[in-house]
N, C-alpha and C. Protein backbone atom coordinates (compact mmCIF):
# COMPACT_ATOMS: atom_id res chain seq x y z
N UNK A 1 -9.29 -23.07 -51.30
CA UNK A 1 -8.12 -23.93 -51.33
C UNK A 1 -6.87 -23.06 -51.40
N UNK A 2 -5.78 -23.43 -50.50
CA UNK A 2 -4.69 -22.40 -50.84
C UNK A 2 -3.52 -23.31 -51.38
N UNK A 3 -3.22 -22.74 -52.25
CA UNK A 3 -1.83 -23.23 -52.84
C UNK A 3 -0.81 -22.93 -52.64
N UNK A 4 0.60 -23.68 -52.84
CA UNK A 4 1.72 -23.20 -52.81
C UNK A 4 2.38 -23.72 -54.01
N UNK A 5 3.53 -23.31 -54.35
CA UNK A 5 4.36 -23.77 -55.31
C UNK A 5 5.11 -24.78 -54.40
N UNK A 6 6.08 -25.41 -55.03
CA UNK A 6 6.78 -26.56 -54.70
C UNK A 6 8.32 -25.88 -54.33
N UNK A 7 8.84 -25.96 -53.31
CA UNK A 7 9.74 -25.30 -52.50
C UNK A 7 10.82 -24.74 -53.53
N UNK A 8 11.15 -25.86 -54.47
CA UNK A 8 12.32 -25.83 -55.54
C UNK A 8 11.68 -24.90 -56.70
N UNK A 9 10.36 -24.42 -56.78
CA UNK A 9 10.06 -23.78 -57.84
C UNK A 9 9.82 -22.06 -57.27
N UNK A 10 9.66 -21.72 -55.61
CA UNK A 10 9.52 -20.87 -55.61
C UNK A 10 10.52 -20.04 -55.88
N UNK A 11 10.43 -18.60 -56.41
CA UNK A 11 11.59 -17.98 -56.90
C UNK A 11 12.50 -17.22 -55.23
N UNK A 12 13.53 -17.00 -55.33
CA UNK A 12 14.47 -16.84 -54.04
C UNK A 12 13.48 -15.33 -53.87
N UNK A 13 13.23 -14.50 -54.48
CA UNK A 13 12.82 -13.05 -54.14
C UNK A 13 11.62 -13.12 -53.51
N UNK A 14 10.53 -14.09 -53.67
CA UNK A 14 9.13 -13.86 -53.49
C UNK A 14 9.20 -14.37 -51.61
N UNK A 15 8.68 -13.54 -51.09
CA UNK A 15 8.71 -13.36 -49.34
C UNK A 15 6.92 -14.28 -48.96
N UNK A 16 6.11 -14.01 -49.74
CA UNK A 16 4.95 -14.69 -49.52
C UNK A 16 4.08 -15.23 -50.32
N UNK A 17 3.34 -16.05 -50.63
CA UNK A 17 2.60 -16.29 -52.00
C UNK A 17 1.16 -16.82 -51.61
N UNK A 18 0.89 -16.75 -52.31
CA UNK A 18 -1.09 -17.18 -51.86
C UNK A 18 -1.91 -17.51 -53.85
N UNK A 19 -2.52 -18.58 -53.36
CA UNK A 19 -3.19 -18.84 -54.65
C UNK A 19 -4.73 -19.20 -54.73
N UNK A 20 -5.12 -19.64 -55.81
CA UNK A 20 -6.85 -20.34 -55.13
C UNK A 20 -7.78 -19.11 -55.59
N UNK A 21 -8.93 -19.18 -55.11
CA UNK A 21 -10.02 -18.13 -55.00
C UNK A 21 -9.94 -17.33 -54.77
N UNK A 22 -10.58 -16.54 -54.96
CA UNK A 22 -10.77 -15.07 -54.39
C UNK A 22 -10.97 -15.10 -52.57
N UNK A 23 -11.49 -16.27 -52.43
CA UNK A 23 -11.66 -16.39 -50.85
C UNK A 23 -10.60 -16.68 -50.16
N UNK A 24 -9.26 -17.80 -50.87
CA UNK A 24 -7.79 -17.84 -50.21
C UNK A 24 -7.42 -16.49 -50.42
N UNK A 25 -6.67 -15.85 -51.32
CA UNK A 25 -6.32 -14.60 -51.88
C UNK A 25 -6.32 -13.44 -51.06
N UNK A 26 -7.90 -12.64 -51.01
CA UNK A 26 -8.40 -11.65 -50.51
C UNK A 26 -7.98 -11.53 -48.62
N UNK A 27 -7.72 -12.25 -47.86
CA UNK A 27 -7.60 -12.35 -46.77
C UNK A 27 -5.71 -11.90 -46.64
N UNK A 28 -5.41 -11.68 -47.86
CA UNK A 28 -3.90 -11.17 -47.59
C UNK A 28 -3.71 -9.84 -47.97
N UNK A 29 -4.62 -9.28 -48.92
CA UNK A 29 -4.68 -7.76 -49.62
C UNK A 29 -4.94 -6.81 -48.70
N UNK A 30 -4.60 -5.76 -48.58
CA UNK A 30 -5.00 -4.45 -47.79
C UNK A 30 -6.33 -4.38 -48.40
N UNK A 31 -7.08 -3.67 -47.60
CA UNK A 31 -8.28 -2.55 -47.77
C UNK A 31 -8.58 -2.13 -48.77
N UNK A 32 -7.32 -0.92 -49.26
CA UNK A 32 -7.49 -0.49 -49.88
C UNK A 32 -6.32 -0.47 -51.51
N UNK A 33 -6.42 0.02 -52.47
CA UNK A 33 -5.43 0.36 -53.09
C UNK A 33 -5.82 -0.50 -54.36
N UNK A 34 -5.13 -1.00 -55.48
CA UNK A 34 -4.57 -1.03 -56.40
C UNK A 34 -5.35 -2.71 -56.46
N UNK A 35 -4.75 -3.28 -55.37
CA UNK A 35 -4.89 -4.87 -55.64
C UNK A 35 -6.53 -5.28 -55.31
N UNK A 36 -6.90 -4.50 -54.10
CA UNK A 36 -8.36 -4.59 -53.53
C UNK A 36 -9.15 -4.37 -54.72
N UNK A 37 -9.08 -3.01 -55.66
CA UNK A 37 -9.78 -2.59 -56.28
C UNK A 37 -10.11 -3.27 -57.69
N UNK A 38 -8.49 -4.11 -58.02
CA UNK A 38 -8.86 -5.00 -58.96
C UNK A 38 -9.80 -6.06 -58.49
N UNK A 39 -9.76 -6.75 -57.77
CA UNK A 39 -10.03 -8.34 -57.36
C UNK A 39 -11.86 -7.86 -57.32
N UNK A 40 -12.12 -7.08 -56.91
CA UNK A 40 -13.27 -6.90 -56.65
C UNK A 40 -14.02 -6.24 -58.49
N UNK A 41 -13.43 -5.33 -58.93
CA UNK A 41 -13.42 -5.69 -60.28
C UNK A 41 -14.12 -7.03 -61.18
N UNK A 42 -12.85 -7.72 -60.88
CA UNK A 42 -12.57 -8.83 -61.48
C UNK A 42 -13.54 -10.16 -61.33
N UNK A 43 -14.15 -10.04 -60.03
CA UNK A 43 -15.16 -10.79 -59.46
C UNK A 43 -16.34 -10.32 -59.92
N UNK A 44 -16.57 -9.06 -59.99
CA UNK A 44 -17.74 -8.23 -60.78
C UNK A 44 -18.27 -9.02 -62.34
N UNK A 45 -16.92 -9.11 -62.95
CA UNK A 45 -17.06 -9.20 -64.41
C UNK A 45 -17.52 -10.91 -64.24
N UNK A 46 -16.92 -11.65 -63.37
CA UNK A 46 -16.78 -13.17 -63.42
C UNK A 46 -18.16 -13.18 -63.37
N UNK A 47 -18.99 -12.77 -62.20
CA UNK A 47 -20.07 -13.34 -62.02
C UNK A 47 -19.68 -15.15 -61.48
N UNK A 48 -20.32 -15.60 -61.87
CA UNK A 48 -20.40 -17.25 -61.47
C UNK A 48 -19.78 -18.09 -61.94
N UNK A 49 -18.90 -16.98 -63.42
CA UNK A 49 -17.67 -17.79 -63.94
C UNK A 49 -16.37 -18.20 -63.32
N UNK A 50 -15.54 -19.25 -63.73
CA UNK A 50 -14.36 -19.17 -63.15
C UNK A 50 -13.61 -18.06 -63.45
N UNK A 51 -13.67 -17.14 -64.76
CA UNK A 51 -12.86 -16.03 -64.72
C UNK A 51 -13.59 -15.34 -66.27
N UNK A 52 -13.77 -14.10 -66.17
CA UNK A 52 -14.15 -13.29 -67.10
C UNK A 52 -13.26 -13.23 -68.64
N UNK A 53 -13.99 -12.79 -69.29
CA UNK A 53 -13.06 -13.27 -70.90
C UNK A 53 -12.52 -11.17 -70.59
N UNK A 54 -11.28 -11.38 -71.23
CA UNK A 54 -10.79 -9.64 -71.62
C UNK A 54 -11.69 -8.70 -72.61
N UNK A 55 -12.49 -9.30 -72.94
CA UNK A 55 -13.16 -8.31 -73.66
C UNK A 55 -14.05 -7.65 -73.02
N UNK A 56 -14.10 -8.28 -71.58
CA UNK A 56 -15.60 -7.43 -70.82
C UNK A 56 -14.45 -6.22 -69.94
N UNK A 57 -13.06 -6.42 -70.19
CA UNK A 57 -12.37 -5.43 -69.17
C UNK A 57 -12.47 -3.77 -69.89
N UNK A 58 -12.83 -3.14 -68.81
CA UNK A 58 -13.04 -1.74 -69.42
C UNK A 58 -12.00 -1.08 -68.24
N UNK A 59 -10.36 -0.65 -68.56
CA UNK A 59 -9.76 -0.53 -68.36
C UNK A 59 -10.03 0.74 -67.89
N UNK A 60 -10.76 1.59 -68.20
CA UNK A 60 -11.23 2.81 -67.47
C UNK A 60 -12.11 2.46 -66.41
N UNK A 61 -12.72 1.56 -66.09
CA UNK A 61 -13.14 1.15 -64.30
C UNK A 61 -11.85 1.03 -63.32
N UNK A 62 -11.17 1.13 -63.79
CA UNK A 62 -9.40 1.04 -62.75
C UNK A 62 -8.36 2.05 -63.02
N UNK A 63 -9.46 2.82 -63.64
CA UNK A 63 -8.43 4.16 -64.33
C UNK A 63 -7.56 5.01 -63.05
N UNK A 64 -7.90 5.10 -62.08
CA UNK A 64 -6.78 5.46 -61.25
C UNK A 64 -5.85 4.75 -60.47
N UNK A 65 -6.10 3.36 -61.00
CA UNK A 65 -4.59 2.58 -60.97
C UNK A 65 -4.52 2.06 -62.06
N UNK A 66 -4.59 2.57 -62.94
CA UNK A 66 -3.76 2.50 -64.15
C UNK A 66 -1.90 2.11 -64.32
N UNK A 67 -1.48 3.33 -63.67
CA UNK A 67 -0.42 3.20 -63.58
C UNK A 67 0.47 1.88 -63.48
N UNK A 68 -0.49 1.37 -62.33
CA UNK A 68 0.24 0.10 -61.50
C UNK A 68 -0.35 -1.24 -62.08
N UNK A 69 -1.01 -1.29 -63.21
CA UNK A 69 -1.81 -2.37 -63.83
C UNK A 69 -1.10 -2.65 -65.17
N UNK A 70 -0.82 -4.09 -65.40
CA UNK A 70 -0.36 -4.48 -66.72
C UNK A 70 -1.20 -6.01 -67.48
N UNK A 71 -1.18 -6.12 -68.37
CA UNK A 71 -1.87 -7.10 -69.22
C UNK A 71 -1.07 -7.99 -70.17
N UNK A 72 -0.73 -9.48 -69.58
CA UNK A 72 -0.17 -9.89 -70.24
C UNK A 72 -0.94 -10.81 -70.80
N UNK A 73 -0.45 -11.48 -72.56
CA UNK A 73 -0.84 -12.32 -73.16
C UNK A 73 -0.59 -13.85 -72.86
N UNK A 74 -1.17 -14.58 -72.54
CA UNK A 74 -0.68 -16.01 -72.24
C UNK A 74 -1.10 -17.01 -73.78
N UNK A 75 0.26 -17.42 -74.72
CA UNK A 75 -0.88 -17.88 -75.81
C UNK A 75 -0.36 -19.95 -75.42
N UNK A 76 -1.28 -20.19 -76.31
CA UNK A 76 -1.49 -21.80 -75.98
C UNK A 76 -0.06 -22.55 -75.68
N UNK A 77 1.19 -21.73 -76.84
CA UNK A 77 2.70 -22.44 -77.00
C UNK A 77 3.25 -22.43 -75.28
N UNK A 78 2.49 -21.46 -74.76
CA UNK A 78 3.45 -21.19 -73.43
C UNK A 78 4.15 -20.10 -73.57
N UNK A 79 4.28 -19.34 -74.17
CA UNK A 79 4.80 -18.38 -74.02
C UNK A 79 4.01 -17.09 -73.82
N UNK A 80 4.61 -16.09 -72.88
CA UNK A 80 4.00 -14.81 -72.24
C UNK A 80 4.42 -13.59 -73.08
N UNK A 81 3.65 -12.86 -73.02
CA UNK A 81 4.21 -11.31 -73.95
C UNK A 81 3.27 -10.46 -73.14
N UNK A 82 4.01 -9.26 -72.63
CA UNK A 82 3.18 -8.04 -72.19
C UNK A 82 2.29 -7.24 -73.12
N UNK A 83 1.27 -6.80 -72.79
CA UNK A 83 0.62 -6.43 -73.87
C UNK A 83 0.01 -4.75 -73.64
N UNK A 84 -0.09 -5.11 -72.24
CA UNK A 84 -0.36 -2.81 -72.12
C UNK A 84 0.21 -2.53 -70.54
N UNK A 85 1.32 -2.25 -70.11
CA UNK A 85 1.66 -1.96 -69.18
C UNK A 85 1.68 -0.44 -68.70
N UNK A 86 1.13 -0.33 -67.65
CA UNK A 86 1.00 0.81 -66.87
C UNK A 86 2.50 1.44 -66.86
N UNK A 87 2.41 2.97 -66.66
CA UNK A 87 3.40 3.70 -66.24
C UNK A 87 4.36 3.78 -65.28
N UNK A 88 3.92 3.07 -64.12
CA UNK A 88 4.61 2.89 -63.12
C UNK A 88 5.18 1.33 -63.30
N UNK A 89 4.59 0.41 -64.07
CA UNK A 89 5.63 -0.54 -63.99
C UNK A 89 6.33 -0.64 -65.15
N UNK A 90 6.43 0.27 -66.09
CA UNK A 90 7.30 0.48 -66.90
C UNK A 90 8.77 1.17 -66.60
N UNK A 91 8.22 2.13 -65.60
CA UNK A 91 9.45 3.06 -65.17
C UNK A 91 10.29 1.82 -64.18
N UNK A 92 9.74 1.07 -63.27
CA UNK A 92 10.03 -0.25 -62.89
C UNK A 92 10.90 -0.82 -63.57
N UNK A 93 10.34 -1.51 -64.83
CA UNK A 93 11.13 -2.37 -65.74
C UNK A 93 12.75 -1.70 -66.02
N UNK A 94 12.11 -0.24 -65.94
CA UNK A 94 13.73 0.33 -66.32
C UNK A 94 13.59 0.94 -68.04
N UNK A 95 14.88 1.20 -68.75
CA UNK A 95 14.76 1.65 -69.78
C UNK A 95 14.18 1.18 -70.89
N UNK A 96 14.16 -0.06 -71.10
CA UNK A 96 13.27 -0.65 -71.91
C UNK A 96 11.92 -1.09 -71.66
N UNK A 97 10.84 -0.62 -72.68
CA UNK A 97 9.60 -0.83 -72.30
C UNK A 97 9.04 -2.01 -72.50
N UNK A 98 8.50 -2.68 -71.63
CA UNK A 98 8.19 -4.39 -71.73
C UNK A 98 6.87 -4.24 -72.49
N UNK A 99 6.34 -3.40 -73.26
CA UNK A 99 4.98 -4.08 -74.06
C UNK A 99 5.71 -4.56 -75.13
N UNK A 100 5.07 -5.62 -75.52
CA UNK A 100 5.52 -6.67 -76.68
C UNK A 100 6.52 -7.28 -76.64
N UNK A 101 6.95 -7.40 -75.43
CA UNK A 101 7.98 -8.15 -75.18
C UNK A 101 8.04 -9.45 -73.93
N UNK A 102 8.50 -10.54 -73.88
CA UNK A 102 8.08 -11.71 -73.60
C UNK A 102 9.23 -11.32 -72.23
N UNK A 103 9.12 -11.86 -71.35
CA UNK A 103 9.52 -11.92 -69.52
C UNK A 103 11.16 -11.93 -70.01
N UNK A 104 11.30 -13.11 -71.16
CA UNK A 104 12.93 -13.72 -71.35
C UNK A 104 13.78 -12.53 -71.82
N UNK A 105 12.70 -11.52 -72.65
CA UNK A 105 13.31 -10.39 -73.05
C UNK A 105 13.37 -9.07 -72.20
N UNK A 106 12.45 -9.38 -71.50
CA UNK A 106 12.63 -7.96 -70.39
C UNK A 106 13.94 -8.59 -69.00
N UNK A 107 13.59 -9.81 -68.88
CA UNK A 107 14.25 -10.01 -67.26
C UNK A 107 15.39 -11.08 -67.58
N UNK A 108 15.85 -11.68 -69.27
CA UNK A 108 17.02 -12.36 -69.49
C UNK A 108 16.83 -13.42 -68.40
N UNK A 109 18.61 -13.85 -67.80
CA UNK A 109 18.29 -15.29 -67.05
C UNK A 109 17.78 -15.58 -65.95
N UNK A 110 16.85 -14.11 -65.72
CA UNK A 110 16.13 -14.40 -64.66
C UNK A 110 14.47 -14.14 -64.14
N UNK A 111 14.51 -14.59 -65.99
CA UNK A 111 12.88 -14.75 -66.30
C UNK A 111 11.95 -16.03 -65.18
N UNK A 112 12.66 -16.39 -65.22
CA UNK A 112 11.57 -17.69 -64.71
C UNK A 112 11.32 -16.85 -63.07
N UNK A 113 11.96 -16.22 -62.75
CA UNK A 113 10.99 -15.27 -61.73
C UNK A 113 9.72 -15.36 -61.81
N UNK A 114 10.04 -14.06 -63.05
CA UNK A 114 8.24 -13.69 -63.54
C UNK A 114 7.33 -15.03 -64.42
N UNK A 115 8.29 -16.07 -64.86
CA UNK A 115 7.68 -17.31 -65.53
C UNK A 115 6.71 -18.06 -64.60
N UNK A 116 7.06 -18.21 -63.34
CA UNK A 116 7.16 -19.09 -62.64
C UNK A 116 5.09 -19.01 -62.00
N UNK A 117 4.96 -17.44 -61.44
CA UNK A 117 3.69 -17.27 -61.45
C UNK A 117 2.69 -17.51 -62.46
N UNK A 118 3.09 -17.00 -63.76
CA UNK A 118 2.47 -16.90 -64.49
C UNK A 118 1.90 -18.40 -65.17
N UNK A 119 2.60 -19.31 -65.27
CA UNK A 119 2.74 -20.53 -65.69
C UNK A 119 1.39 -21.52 -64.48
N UNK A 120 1.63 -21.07 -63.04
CA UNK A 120 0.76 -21.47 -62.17
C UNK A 120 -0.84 -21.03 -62.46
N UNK A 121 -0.76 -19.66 -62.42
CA UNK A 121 -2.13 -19.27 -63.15
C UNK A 121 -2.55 -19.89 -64.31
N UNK A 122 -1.57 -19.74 -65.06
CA UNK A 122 -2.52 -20.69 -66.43
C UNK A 122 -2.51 -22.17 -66.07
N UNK A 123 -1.75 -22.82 -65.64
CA UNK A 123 -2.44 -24.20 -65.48
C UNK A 123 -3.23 -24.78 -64.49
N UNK A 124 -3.30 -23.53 -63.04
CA UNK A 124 -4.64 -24.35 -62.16
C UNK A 124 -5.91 -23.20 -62.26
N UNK A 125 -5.28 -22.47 -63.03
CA UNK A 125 -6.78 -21.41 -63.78
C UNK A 125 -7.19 -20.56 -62.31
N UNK A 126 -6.37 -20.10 -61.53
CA UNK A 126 -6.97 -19.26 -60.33
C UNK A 126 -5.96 -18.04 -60.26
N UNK A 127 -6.57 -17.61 -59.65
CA UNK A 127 -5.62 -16.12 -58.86
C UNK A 127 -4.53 -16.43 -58.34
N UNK A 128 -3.22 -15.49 -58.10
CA UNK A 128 -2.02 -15.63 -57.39
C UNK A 128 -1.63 -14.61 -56.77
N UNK A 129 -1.34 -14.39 -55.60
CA UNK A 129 0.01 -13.04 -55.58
C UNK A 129 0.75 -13.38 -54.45
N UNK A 130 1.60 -13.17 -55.09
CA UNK A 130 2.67 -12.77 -53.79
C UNK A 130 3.42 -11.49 -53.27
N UNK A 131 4.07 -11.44 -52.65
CA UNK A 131 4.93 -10.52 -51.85
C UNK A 131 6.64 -10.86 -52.34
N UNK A 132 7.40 -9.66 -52.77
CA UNK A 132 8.47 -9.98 -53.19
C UNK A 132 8.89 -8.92 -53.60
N UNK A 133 10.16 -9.18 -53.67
CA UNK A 133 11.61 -8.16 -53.64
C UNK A 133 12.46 -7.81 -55.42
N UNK A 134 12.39 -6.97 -55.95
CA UNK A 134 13.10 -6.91 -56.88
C UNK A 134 14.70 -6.68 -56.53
N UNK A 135 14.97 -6.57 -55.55
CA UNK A 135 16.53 -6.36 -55.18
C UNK A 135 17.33 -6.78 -56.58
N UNK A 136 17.05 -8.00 -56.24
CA UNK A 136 18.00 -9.22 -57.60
C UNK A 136 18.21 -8.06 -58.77
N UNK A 137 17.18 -7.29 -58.95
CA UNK A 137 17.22 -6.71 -60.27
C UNK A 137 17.50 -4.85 -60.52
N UNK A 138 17.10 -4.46 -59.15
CA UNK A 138 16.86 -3.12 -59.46
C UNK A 138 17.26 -2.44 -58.14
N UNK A 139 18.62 -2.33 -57.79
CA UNK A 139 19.14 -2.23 -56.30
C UNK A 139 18.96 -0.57 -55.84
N UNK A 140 18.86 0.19 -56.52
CA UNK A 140 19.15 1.71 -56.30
C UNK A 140 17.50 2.11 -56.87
N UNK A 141 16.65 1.37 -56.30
CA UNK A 141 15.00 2.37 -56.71
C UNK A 141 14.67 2.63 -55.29
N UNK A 142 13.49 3.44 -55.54
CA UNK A 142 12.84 3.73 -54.28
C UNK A 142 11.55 2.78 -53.76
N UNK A 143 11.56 2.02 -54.96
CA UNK A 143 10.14 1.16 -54.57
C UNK A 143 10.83 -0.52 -55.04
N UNK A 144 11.52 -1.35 -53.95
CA UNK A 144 12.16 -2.29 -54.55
C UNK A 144 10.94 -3.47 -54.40
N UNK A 145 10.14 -3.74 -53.12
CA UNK A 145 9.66 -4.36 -52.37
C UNK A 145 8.33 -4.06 -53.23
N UNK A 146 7.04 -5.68 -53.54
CA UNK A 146 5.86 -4.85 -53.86
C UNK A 146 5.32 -5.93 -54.06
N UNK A 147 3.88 -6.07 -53.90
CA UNK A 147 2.47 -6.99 -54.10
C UNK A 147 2.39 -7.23 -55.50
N UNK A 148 2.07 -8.22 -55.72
CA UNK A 148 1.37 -8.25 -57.28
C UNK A 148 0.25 -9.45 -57.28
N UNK A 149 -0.57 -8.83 -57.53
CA UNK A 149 -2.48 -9.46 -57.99
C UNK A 149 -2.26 -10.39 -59.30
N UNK A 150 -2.38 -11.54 -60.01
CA UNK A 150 -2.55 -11.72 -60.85
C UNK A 150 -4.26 -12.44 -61.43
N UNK A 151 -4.77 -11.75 -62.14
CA UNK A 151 -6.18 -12.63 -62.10
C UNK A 151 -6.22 -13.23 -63.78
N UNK A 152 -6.52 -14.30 -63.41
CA UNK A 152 -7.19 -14.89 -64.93
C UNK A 152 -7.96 -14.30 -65.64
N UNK A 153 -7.94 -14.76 -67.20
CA UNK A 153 -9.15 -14.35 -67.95
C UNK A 153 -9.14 -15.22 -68.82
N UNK A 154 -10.47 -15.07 -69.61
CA UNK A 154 -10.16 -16.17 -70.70
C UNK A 154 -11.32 -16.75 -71.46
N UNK A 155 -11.18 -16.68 -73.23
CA UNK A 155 -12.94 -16.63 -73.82
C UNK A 155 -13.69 -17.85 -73.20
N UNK A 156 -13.23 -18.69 -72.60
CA UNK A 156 -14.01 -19.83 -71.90
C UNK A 156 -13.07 -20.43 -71.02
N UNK A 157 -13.65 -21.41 -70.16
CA UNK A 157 -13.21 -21.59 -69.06
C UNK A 157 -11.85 -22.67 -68.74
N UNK A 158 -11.69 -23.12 -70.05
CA UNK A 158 -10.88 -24.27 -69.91
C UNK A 158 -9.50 -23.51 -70.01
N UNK A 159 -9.25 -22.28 -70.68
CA UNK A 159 -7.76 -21.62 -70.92
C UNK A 159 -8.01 -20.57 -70.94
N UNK A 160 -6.90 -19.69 -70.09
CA UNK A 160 -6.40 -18.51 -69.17
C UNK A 160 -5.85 -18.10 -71.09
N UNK A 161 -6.00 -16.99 -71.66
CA UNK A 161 -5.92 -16.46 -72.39
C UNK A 161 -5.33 -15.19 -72.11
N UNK A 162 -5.27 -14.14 -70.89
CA UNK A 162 -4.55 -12.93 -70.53
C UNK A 162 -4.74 -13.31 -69.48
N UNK A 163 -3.52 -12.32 -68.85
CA UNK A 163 -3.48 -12.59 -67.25
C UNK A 163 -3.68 -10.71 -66.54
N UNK A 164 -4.75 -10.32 -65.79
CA UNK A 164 -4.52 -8.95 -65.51
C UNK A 164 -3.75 -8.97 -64.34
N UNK A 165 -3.04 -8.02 -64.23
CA UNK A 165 -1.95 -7.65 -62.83
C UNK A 165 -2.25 -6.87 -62.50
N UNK A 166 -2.34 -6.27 -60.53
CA UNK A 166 -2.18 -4.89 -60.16
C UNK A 166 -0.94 -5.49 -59.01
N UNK A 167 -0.38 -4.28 -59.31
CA UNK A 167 1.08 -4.43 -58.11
C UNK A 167 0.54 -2.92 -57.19
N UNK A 168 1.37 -3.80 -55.75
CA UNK A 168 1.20 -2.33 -54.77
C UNK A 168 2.80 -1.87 -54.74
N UNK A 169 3.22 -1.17 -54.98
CA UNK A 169 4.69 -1.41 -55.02
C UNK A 169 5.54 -0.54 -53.34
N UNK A 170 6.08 -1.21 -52.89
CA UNK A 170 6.43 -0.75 -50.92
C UNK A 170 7.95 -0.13 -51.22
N UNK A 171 7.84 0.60 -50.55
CA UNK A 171 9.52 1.59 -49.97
C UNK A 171 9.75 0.54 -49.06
N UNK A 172 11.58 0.84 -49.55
CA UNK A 172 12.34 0.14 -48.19
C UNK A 172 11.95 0.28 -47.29
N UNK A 173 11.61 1.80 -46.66
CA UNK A 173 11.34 1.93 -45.81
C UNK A 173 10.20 1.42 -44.82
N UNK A 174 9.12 1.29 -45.60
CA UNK A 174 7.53 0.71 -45.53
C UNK A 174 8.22 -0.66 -45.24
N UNK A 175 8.60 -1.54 -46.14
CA UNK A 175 9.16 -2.62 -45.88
C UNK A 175 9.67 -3.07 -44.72
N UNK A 176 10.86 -2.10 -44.21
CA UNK A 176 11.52 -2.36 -42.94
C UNK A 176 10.43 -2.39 -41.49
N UNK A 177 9.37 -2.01 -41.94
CA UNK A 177 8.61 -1.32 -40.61
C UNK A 177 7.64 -2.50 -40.99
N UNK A 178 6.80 -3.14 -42.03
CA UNK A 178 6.23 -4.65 -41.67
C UNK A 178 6.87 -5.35 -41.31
């Protein structure tokens, strides 16, 4: 099944989005890299579940995208908090480091960006990613443009309890040439 958000909810930055199964999803990921390597992961741990609980994640099976992998908390109130973010999307975030800190506090009034996915995953309980632009936020990097994987988890099936991320993150340049 593929999903979309509702025209008025998608955020202005995000260029493509895809939701659903691993079977909508996977048909948009490269080969190789960061996002492939999670999803396939992630399907490993599920087995026949709708989504694996975090305690079976052994963060050293993705140890060389580490970097580009972050773990956020989703608790019942609705509210999000980062909980172990990789190196590369920390240097991303910029000077302040987003572990333990909730989207409103890393990205201010223009959280519901990052709200907006996250909120979809926890309430139709599937995978998301899209394609999208940090411009809005971070005009002078070298990696503005970039993928992000989000997969469910959760001690049982009825509530998304963490959400794992892998981002591919694209040069302008890379960008200009898709």
């Amino acid at each position: 099944m593929h999903d979309t958000l509702a025209a008025s909810q998608v955020p202005s930055a995000v260029f493509a989005e895809y939701s659903g199964g691993p079977e909508d999803v996977r048909p948009h990921i490269a080969h190789r890299g960061a996002l492939c390597d999670a999803l396939a992961y992630w399907e490993a741990l599920r087995g026949r579940r709708r989504f694996p609980a975090r305690a079976e994640f052994d963060p050293m099976a993705l140890r060389r995208h580490l970097p580009v992998i972050y773990l956020l908390e989703a608790a019942p109130d609705g509210e999000f908090r980062y909980r172990v973010v990789g190196g590369m999307i920390s240097e991303f975030f910029g000077a302040v480091s987003p572990v333990g800190r909730t989207p409103q506090e890393v990205f201010g009034e223009n959280a519901e960006i990052a709200l907006a996915p996250y909120r979809l995953v926890c309430a139709r309980r599937c995978l998301y990613m899209h394609r999208a632009s940090a411009a809005w936020l971070y005009r002078n990097r070298a990696y503005v443009h970039y993928n992000v994987l989000l997969l469910p988890m959760g001690t049982d099936e009825a509530r998304v309890d963490k959400i794992l991320a892998a981002v591919d993150f694209i040069s302008e340049e890379a960008a200009r040439r898709a």
